[in-house]
C-alpha atoms as a PDB file:
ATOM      1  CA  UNK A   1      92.861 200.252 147.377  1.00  0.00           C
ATOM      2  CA  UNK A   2      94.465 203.270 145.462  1.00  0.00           C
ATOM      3  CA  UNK A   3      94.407 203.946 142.103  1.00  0.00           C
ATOM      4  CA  UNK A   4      98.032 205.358 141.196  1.00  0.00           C
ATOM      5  CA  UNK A   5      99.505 206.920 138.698  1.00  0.00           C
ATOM      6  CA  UNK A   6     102.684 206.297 136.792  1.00  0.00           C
ATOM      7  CA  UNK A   7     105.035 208.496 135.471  1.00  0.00           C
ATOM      8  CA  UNK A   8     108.231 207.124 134.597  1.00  0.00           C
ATOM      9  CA  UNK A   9     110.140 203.807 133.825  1.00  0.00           C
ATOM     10  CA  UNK A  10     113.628 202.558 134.770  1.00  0.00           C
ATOM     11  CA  UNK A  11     115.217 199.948 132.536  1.00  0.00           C
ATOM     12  CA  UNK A  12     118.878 198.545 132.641  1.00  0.00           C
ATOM     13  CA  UNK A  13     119.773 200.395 128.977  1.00  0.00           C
ATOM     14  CA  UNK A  14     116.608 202.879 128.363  1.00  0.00           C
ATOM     15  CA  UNK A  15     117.412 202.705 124.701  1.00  0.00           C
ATOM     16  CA  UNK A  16     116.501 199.017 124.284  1.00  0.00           C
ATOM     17  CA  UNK A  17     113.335 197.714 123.024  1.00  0.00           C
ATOM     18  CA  UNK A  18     114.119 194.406 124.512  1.00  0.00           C
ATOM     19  CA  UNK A  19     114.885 194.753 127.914  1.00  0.00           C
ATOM     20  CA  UNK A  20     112.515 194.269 130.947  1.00  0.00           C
ATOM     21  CA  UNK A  21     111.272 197.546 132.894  1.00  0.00           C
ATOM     22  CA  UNK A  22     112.339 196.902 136.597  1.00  0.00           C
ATOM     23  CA  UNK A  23     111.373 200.068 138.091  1.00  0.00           C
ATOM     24  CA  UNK A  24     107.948 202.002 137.804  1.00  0.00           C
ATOM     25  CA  UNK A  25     107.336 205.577 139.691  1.00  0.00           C
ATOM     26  CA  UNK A  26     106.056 208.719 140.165  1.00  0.00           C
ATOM     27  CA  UNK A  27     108.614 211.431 141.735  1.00  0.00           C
ATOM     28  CA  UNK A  28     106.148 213.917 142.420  1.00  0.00           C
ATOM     29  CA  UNK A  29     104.099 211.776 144.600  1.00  0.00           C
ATOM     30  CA  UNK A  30     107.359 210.298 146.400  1.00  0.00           C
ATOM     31  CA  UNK A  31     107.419 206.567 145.361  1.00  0.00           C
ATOM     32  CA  UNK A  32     109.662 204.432 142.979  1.00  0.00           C
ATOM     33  CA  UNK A  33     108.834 200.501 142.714  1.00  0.00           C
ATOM     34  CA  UNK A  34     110.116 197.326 141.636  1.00  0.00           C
ATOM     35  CA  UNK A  35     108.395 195.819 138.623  1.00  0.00           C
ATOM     36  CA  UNK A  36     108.148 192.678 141.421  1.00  0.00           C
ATOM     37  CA  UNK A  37     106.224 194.961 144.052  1.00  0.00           C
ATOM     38  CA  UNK A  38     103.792 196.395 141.698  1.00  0.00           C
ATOM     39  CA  UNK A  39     103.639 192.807 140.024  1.00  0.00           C
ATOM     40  CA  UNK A  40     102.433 191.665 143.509  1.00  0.00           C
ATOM     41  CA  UNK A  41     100.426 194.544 144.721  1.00  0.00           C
ATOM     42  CA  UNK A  42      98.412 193.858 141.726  1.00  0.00           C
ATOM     43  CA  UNK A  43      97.727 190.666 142.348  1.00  0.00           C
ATOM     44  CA  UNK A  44      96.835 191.467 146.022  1.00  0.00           C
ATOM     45  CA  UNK A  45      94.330 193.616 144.450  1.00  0.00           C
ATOM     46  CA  UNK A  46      96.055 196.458 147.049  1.00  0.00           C
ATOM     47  CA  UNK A  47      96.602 199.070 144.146  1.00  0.00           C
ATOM     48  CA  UNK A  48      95.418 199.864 140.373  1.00  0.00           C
ATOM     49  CA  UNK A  49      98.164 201.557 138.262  1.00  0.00           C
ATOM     50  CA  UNK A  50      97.669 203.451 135.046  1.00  0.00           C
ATOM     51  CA  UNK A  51      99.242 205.954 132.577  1.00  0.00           C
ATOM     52  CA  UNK A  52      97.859 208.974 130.942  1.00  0.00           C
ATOM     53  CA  UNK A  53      98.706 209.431 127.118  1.00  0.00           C
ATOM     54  CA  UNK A  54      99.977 212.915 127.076  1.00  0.00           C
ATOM     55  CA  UNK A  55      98.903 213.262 123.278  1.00  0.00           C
ATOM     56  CA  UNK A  56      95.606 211.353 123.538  1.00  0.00           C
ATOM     57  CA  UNK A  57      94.496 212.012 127.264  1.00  0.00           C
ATOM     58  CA  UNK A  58      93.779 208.724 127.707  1.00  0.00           C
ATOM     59  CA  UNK A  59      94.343 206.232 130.596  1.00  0.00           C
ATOM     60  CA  UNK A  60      95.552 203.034 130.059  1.00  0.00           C
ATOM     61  CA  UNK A  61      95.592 200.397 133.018  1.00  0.00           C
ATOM     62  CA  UNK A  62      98.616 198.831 134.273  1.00  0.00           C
ATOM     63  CA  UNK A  63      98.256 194.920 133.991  1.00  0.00           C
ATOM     64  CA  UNK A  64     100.612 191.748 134.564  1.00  0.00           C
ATOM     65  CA  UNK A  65     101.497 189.436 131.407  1.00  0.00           C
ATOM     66  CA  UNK A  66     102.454 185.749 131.865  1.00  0.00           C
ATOM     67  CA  UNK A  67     103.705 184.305 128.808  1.00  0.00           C
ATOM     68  CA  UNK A  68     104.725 180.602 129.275  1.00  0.00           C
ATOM     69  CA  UNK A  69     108.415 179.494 130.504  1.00  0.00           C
ATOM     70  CA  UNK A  70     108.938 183.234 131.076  1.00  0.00           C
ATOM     71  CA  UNK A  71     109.068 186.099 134.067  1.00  0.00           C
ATOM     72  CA  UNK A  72     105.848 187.863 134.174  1.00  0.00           C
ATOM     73  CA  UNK A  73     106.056 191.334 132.673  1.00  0.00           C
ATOM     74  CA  UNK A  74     103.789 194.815 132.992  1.00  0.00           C
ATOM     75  CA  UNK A  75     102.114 196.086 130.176  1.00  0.00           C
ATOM     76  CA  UNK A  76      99.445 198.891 130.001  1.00  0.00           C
ATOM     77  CA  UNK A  77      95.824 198.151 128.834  1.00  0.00           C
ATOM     78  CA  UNK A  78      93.129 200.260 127.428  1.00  0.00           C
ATOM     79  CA  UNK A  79      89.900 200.009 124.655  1.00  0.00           C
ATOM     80  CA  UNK A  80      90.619 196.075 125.026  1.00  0.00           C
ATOM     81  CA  UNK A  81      93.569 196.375 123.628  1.00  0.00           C
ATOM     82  CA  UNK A  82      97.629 195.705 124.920  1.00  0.00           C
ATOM     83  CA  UNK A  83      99.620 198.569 124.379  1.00  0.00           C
ATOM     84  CA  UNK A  84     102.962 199.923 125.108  1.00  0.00           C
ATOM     85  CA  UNK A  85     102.405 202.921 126.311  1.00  0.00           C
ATOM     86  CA  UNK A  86     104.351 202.252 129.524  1.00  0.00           C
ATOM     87  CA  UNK A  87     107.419 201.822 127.116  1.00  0.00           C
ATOM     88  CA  UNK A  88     106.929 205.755 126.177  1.00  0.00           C
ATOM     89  CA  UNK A  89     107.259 207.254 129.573  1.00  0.00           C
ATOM     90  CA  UNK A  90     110.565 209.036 130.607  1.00  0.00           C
ATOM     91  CA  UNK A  91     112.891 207.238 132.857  1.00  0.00           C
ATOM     92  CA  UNK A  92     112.624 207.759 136.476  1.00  0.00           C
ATOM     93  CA  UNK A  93     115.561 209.624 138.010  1.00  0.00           C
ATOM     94  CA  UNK A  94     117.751 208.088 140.850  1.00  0.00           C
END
């Protein structure tokens, strides 16, 4: 299993606070996924994802929400708490 790190975001209209995330990456290390690939790679327990809070240092953990009637979404974890820190990441290039 690797233990990857994430970058940036894609989302349909970056300046929306209501909008999905569909892509996740990191340029530097070559790789740009679906929110549906990492979605299943985590399940598959194949890779860990995480962020680094550039003012804190801190990681936070890349995990899968389910709320009910709805499309699971990704949301970062860390101190036992939900955040949003994957929402404050720069959007990934083309």
């Amino acid at each position: 299993m690797a233990d990857v790190k994430v970058i940036c975001i894609t989302k349909p209209h970056p300046q929306s606070s209501h909008e999905h995330i569909t892509h996740l990456g990191n340029p530097a290390a070559g790789w740009k996924w679906t929110r549906e690939h990492i979605i299943q790679s985590i399940e598959a327990r194949t890779n860990t994802f995480f962020v680094i809070d550039p003012f804190s240092g801190k990681r936070s953990d890349v995990g899968v929400v389910y709320p009910a009637g709805r499309v699971p979404y990704l949301r970062t974890h860390a101190d036992s708490d939900w955040n949003d820190n994957l929402l404050s990441l720069n959007q990934c290039g083309l």
